[in-house]
C-alpha atoms as a PDB file:
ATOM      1  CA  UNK A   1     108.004 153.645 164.352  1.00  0.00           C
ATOM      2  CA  UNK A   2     107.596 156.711 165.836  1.00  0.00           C
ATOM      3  CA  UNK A   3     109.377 158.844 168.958  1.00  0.00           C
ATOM      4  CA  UNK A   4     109.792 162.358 169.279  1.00  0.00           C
ATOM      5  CA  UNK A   5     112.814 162.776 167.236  1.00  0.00           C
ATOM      6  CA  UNK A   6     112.187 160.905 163.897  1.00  0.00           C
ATOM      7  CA  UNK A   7     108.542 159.981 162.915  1.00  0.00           C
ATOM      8  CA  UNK A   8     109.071 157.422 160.494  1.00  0.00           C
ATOM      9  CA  UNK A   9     105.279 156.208 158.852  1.00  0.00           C
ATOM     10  CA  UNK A  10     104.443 154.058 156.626  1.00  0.00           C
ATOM     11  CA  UNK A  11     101.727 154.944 153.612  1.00  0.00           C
ATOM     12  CA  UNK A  12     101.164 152.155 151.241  1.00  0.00           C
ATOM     13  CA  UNK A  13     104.947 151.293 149.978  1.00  0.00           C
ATOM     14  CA  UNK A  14     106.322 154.687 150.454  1.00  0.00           C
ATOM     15  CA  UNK A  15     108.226 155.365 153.800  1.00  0.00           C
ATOM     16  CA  UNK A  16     107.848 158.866 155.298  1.00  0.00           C
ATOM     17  CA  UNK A  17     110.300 160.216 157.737  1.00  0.00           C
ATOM     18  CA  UNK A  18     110.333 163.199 159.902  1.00  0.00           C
ATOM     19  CA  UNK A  19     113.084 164.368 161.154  1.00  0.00           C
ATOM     20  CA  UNK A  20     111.887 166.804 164.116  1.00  0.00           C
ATOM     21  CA  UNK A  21     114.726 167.772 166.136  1.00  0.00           C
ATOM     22  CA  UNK A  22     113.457 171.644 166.950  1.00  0.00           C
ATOM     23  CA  UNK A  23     114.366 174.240 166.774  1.00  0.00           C
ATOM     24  CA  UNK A  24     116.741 173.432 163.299  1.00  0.00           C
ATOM     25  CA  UNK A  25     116.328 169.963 162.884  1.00  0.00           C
ATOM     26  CA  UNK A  26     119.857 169.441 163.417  1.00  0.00           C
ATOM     27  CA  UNK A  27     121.759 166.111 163.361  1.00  0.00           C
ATOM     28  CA  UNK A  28     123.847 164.743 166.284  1.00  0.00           C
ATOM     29  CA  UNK A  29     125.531 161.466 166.379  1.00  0.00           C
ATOM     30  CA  UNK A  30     122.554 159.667 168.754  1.00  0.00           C
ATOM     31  CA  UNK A  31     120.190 160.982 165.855  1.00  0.00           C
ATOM     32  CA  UNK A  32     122.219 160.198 163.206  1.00  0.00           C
ATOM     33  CA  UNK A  33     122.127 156.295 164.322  1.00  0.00           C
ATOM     34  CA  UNK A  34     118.485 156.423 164.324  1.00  0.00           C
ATOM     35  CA  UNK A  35     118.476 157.561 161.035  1.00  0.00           C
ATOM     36  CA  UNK A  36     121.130 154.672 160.119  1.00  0.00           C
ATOM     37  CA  UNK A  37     117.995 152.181 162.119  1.00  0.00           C
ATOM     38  CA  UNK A  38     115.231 154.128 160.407  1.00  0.00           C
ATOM     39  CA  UNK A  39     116.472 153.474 156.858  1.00  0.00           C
ATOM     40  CA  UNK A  40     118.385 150.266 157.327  1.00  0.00           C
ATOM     41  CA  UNK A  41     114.853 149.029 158.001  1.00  0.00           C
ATOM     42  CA  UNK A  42     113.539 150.617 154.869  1.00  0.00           C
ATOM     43  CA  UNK A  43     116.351 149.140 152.772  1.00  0.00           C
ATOM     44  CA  UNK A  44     115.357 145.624 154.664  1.00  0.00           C
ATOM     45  CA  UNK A  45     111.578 145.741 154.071  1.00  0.00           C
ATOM     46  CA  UNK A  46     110.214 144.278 150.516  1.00  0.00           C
ATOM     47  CA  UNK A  47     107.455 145.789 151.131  1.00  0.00           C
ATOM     48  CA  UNK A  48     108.503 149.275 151.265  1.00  0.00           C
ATOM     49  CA  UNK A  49     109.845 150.878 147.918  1.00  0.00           C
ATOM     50  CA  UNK A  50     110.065 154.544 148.611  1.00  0.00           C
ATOM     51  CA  UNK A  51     111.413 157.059 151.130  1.00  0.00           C
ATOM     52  CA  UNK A  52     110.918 160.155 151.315  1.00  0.00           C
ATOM     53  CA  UNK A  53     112.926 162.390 153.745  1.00  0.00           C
ATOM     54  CA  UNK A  54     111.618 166.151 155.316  1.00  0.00           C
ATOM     55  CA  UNK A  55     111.841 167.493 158.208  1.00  0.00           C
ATOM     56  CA  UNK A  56     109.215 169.032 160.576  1.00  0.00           C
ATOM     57  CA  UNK A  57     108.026 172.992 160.232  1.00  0.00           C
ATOM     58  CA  UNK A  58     108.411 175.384 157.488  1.00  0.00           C
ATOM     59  CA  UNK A  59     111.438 176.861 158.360  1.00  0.00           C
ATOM     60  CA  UNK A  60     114.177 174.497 158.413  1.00  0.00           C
ATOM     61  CA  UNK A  61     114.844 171.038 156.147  1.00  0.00           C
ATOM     62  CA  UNK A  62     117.814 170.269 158.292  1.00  0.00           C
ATOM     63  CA  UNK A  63     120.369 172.829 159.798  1.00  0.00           C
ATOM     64  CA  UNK A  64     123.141 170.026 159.519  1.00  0.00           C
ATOM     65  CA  UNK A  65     125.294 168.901 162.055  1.00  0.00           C
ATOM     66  CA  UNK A  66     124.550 169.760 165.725  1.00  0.00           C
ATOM     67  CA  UNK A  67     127.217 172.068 166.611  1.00  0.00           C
ATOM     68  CA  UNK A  68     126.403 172.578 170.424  1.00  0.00           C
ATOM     69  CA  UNK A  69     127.277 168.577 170.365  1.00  0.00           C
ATOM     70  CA  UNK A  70     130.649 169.586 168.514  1.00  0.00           C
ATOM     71  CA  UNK A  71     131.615 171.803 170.958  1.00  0.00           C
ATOM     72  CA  UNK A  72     130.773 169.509 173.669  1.00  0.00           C
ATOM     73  CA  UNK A  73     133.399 167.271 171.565  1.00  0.00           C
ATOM     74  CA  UNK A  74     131.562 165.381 169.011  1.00  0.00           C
ATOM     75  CA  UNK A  75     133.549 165.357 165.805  1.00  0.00           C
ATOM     76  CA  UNK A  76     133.871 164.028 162.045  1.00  0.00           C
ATOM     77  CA  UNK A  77     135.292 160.578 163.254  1.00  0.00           C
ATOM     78  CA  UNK A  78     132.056 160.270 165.831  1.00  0.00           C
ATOM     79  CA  UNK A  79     129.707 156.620 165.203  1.00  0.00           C
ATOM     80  CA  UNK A  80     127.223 158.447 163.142  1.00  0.00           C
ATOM     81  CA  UNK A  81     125.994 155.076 162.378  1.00  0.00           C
ATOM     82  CA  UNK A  82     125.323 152.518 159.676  1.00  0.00           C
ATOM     83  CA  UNK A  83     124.891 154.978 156.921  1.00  0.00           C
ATOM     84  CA  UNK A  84     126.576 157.471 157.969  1.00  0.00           C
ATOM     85  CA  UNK A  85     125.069 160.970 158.967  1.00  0.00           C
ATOM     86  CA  UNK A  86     121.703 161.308 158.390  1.00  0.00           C
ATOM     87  CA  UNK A  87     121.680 157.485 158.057  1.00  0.00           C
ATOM     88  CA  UNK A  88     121.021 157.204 154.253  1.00  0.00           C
ATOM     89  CA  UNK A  89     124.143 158.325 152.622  1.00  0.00           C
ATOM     90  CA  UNK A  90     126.742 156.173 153.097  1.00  0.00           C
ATOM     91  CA  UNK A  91     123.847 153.172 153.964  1.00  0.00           C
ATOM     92  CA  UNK A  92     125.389 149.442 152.583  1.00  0.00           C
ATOM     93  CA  UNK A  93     122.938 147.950 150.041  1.00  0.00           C
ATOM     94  CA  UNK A  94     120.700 150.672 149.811  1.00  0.00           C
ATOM     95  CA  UNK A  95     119.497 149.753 146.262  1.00  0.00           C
ATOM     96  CA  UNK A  96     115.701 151.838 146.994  1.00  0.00           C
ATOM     97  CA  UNK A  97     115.253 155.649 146.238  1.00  0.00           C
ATOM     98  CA  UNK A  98     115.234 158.430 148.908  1.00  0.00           C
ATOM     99  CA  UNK A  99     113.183 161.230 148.051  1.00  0.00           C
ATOM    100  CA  UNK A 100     114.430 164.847 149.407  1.00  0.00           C
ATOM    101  CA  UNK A 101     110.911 166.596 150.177  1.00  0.00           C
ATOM    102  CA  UNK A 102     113.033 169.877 151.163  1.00  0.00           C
ATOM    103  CA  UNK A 103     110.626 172.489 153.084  1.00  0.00           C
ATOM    104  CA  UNK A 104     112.894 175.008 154.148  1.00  0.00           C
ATOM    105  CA  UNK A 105     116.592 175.732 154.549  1.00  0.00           C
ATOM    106  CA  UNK A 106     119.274 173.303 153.807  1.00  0.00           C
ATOM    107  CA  UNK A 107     121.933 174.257 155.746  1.00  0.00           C
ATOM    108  CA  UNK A 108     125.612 172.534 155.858  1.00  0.00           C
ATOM    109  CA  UNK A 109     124.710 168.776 156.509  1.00  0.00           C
ATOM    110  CA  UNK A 110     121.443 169.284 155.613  1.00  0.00           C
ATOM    111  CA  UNK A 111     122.280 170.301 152.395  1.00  0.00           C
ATOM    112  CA  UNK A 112     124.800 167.310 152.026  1.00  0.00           C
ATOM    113  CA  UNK A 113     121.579 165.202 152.854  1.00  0.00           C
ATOM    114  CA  UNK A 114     120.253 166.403 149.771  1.00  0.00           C
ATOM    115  CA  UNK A 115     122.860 165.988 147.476  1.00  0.00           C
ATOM    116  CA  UNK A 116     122.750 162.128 148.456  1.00  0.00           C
ATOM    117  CA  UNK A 117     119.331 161.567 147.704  1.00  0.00           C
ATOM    118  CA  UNK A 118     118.077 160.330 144.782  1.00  0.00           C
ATOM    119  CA  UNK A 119     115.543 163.131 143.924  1.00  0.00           C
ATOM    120  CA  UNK A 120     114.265 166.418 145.385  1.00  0.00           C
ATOM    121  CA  UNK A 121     111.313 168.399 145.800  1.00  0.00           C
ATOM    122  CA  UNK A 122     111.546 171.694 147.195  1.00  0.00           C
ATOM    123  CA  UNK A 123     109.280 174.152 148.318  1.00  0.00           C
ATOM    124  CA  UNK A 124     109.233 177.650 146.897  1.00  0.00           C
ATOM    125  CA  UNK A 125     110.981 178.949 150.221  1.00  0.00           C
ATOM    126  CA  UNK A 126     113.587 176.533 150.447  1.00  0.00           C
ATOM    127  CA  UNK A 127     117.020 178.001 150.588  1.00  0.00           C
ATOM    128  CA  UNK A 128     120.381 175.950 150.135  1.00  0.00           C
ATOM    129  CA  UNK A 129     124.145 177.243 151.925  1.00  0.00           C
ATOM    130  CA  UNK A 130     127.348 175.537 152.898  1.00  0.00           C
ATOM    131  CA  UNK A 131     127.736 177.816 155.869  1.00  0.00           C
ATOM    132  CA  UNK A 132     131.096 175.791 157.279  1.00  0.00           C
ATOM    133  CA  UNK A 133     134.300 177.507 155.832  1.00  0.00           C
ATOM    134  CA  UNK A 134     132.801 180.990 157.924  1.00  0.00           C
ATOM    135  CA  UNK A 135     133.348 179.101 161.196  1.00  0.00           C
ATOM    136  CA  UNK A 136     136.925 177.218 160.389  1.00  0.00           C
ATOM    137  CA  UNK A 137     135.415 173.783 159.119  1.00  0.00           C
ATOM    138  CA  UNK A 138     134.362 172.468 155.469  1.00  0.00           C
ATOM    139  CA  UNK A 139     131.663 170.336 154.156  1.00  0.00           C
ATOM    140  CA  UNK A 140     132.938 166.713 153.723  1.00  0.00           C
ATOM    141  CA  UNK A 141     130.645 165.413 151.462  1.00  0.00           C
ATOM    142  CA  UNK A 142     129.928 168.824 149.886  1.00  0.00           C
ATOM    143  CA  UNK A 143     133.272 169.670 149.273  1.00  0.00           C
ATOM    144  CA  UNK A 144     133.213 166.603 147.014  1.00  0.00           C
ATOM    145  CA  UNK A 145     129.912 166.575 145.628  1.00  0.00           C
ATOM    146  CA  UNK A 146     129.018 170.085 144.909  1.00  0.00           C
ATOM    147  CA  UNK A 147     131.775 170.767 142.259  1.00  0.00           C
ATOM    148  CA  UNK A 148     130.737 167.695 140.484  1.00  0.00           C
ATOM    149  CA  UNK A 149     127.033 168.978 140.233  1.00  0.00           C
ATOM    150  CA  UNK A 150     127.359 172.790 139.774  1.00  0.00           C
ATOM    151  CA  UNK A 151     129.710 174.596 138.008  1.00  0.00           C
ATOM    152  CA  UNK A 152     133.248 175.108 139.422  1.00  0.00           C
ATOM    153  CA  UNK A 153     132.717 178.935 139.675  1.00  0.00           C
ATOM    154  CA  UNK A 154     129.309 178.560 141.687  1.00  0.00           C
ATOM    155  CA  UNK A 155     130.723 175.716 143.599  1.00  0.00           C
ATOM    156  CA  UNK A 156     133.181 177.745 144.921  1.00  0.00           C
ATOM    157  CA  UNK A 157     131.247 180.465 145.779  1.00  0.00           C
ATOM    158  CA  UNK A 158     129.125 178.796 148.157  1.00  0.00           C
ATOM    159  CA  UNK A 159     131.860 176.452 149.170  1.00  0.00           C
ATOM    160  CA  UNK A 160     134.239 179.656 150.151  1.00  0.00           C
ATOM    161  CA  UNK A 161     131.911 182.663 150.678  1.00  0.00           C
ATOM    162  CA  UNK A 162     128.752 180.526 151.671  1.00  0.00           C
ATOM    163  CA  UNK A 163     126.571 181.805 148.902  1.00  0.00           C
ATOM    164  CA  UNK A 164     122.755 180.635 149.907  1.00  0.00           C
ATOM    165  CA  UNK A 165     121.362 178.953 146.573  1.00  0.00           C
ATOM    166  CA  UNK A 166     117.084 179.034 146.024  1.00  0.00           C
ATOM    167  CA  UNK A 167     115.229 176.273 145.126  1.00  0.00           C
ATOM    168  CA  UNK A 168     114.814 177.682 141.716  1.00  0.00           C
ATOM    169  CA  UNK A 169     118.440 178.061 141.077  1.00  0.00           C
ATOM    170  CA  UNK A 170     119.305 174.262 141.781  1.00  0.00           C
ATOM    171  CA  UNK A 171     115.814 173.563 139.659  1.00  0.00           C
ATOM    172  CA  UNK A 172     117.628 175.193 136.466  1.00  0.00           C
ATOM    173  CA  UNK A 173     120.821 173.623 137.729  1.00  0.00           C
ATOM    174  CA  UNK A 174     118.912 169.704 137.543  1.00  0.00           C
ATOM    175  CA  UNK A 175     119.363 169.277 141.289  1.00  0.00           C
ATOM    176  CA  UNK A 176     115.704 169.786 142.146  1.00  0.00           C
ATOM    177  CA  UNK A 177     112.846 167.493 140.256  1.00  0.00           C
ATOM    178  CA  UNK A 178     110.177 170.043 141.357  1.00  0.00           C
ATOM    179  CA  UNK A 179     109.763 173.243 142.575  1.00  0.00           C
ATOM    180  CA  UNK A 180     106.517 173.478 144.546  1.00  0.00           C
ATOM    181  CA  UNK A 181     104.613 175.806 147.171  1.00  0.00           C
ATOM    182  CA  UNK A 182     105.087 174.535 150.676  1.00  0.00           C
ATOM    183  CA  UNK A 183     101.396 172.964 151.337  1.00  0.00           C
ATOM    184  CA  UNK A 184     102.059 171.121 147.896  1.00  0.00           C
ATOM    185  CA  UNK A 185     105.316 169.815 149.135  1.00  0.00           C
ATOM    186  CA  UNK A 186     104.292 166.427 150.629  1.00  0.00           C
ATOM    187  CA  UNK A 187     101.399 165.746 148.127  1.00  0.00           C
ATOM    188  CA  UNK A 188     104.284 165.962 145.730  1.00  0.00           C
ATOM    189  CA  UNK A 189     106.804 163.944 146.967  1.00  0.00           C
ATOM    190  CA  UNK A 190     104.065 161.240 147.600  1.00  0.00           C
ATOM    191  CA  UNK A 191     103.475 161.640 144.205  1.00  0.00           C
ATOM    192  CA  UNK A 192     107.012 160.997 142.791  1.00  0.00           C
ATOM    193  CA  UNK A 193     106.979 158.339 144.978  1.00  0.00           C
ATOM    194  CA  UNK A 194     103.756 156.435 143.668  1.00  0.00           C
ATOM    195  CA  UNK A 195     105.408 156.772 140.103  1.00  0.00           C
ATOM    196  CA  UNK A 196     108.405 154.997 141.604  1.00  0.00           C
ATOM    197  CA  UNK A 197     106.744 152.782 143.046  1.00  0.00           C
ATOM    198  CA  UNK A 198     104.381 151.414 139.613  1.00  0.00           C
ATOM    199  CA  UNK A 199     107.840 150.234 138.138  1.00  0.00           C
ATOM    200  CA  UNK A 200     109.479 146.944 138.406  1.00  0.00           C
ATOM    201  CA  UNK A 201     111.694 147.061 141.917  1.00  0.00           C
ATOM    202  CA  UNK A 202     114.304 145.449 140.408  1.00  0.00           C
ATOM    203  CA  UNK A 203     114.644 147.806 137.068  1.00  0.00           C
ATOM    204  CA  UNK A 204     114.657 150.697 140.316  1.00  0.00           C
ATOM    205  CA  UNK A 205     117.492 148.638 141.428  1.00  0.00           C
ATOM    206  CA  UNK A 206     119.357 148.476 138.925  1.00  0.00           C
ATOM    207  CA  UNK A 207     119.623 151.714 137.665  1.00  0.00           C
ATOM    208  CA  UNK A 208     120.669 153.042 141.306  1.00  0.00           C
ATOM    209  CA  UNK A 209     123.225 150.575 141.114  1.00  0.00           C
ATOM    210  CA  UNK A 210     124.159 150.961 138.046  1.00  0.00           C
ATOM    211  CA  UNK A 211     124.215 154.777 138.294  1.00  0.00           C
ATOM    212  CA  UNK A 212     126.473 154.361 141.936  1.00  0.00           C
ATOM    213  CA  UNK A 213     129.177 151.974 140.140  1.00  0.00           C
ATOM    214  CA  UNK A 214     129.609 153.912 136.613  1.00  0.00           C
ATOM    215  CA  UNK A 215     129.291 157.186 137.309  1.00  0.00           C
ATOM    216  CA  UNK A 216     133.056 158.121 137.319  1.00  0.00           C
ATOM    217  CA  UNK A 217     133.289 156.250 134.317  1.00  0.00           C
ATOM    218  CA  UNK A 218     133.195 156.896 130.402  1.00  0.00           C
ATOM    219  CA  UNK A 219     130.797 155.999 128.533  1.00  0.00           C
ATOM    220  CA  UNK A 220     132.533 153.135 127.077  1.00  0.00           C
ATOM    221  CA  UNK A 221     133.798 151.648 130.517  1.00  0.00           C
ATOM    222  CA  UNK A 222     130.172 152.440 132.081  1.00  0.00           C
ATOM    223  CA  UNK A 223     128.719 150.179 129.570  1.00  0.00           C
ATOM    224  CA  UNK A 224     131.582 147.344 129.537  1.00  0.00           C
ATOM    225  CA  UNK A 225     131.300 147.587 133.838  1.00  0.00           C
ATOM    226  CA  UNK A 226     127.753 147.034 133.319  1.00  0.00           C
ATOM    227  CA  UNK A 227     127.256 144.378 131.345  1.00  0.00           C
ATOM    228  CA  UNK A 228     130.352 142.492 132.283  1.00  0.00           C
ATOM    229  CA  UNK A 229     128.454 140.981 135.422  1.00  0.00           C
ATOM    230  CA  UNK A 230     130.010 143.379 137.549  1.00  0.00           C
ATOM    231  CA  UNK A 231     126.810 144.792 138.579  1.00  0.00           C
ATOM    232  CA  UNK A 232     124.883 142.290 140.270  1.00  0.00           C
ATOM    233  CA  UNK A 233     121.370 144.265 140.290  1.00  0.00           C
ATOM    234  CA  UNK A 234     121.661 144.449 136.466  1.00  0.00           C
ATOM    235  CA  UNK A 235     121.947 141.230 135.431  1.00  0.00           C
ATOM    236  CA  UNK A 236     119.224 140.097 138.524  1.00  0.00           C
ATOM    237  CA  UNK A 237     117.033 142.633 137.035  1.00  0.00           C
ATOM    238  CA  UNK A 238     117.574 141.143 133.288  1.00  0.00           C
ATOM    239  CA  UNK A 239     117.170 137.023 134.365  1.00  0.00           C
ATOM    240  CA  UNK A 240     113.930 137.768 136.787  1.00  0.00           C
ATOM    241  CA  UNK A 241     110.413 136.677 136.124  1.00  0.00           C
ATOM    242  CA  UNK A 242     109.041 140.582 136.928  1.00  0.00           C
ATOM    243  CA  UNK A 243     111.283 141.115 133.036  1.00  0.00           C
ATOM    244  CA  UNK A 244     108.906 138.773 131.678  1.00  0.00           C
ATOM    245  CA  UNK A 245     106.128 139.297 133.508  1.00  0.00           C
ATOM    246  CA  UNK A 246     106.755 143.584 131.859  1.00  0.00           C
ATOM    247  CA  UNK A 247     106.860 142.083 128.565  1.00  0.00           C
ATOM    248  CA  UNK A 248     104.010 140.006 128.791  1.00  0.00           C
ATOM    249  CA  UNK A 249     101.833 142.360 130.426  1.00  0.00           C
ATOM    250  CA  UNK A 250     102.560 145.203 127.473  1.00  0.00           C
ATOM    251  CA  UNK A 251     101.654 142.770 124.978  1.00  0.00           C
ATOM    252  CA  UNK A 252      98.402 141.754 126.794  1.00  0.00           C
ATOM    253  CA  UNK A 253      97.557 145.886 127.249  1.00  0.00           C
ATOM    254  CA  UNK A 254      97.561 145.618 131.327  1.00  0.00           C
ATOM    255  CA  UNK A 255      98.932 147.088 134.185  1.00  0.00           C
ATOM    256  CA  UNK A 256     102.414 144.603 135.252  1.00  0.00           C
ATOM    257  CA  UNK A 257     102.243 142.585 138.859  1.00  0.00           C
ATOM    258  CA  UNK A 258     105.549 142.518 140.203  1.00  0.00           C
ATOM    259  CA  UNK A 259     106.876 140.413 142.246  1.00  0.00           C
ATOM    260  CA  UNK A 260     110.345 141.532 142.878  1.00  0.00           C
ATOM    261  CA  UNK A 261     112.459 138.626 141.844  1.00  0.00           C
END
């Protein structure tokens, strides 16, 4: 698929999509349910094991939520679609990775669109900021997120006072996977992605799913919820041929042939 908004291309079983909304490659609620299409056919697609999400330029990743359509009366409640703005986050059986490839600023939104990913890789220039408080709104998801992945202190700051975070700050924090130059960016992600994509889909699976369902919990609970059926990709992944087929093919010394069930 491709249009002038979101180029969405397929290499191999990695999905690439471009979000190219000049000139910030900001998110309104028409985009947003492209997105929600976009990815809903990713999560839909056996074929297809990866995404990885950038937007178009150098300067900007994403600039967040469109605010020329908020003043023209879009709000929070607004259909952003199926999952939710930017189409990933909030996305109902989503059980494949979404790689971040973040090549410039994060801004608001855009920034919340990287905390929801699975994994990031930034270029050198990227920047990071939670610019909402300044103009008399906060960052839903942020607001949540961030304090659970930075600490309180440095959450606040760029929660209250809209601190602007490099990519080598949230690389020492563990938010970034990489920290690359910008014409490295892409190779990179695609990179991540092909490592992804050479284990079992199902083991991929289940450790999203487990990770989504425990992650509030102890270790104790995490492990009980887990193994106490509750988490239907675990207990696919552990009765599927593709377990077998891993064992046999490290005992034989070759490469695995999945088959996803």
């Amino acid at each position: 698929m491709t249009d002038e908004t979101i180029r969405a291309i397929r290499r191999g079983s990695t999905l690439e999509v471009t979000l190219d909304r000049p000139k910030a490659n900001t998110i309104d609620a028409a985009t947003s349910r492209e997105l929600g299409a976009v990815f809903s056919g990713f999560r839909d697609d056996p074929d297809l094991r990866v995404a990885i999400f950038t937007g178009a330029g150098e300067r900007f990743f994403s600039a967040g939520w469109d605010l020329a359509a908020g003043a023209e009366g879009e709000d929070y409640e607004s259909d952003f679609g199926p999952g939710g703005f930017g189409g990933f986050a909030e996305l109902p059986g989503l059980d494949k990775p979404v790689i971040a490839a973040v090549n410039g600023m994060a801004v608001g939104g855009g920034f919340e669109l990287v905390m929801a990913a699975d994994l990031v890789v930034a270029a050198e220039h990227a920047a990071f900021f939670l610019p909402e408080a300044s103009i008399g709104l906060i960052p839903d998801a942020g607001s949540v997120l961030l304090p659970r992945l930075l600490p309180a202190p440095l959450a606040n700051e760029v929660l209250l006072a809209g601190r602007r975070l490099s990519a080598e700050e949230l690389h020492r924090f563990g938010l970034v996977n990489e920290v690359v130059p910008g014409t490295d960016l892409m190779d990179t992600a695609h990179g991540l992605a092909g490592r992804i994509a050479a284990s079992a889909p199902l083991a991929v699976a289940a450790v999203l799913d487990i990770g989504r369902r425990t992650g509030s919990l102890p270790v104790a609970g995490a492990l009980h919820t887990m193994r106490s059926g509750a988490v239907g990709a675990y207990r696919k992944m552990v009765e599927s041929e593709d377990a077998q087929e891993g064992l046999r093919a490290f005992a034989e010394k070759r490469d695995p042939v999945w088959k996803g069930h």
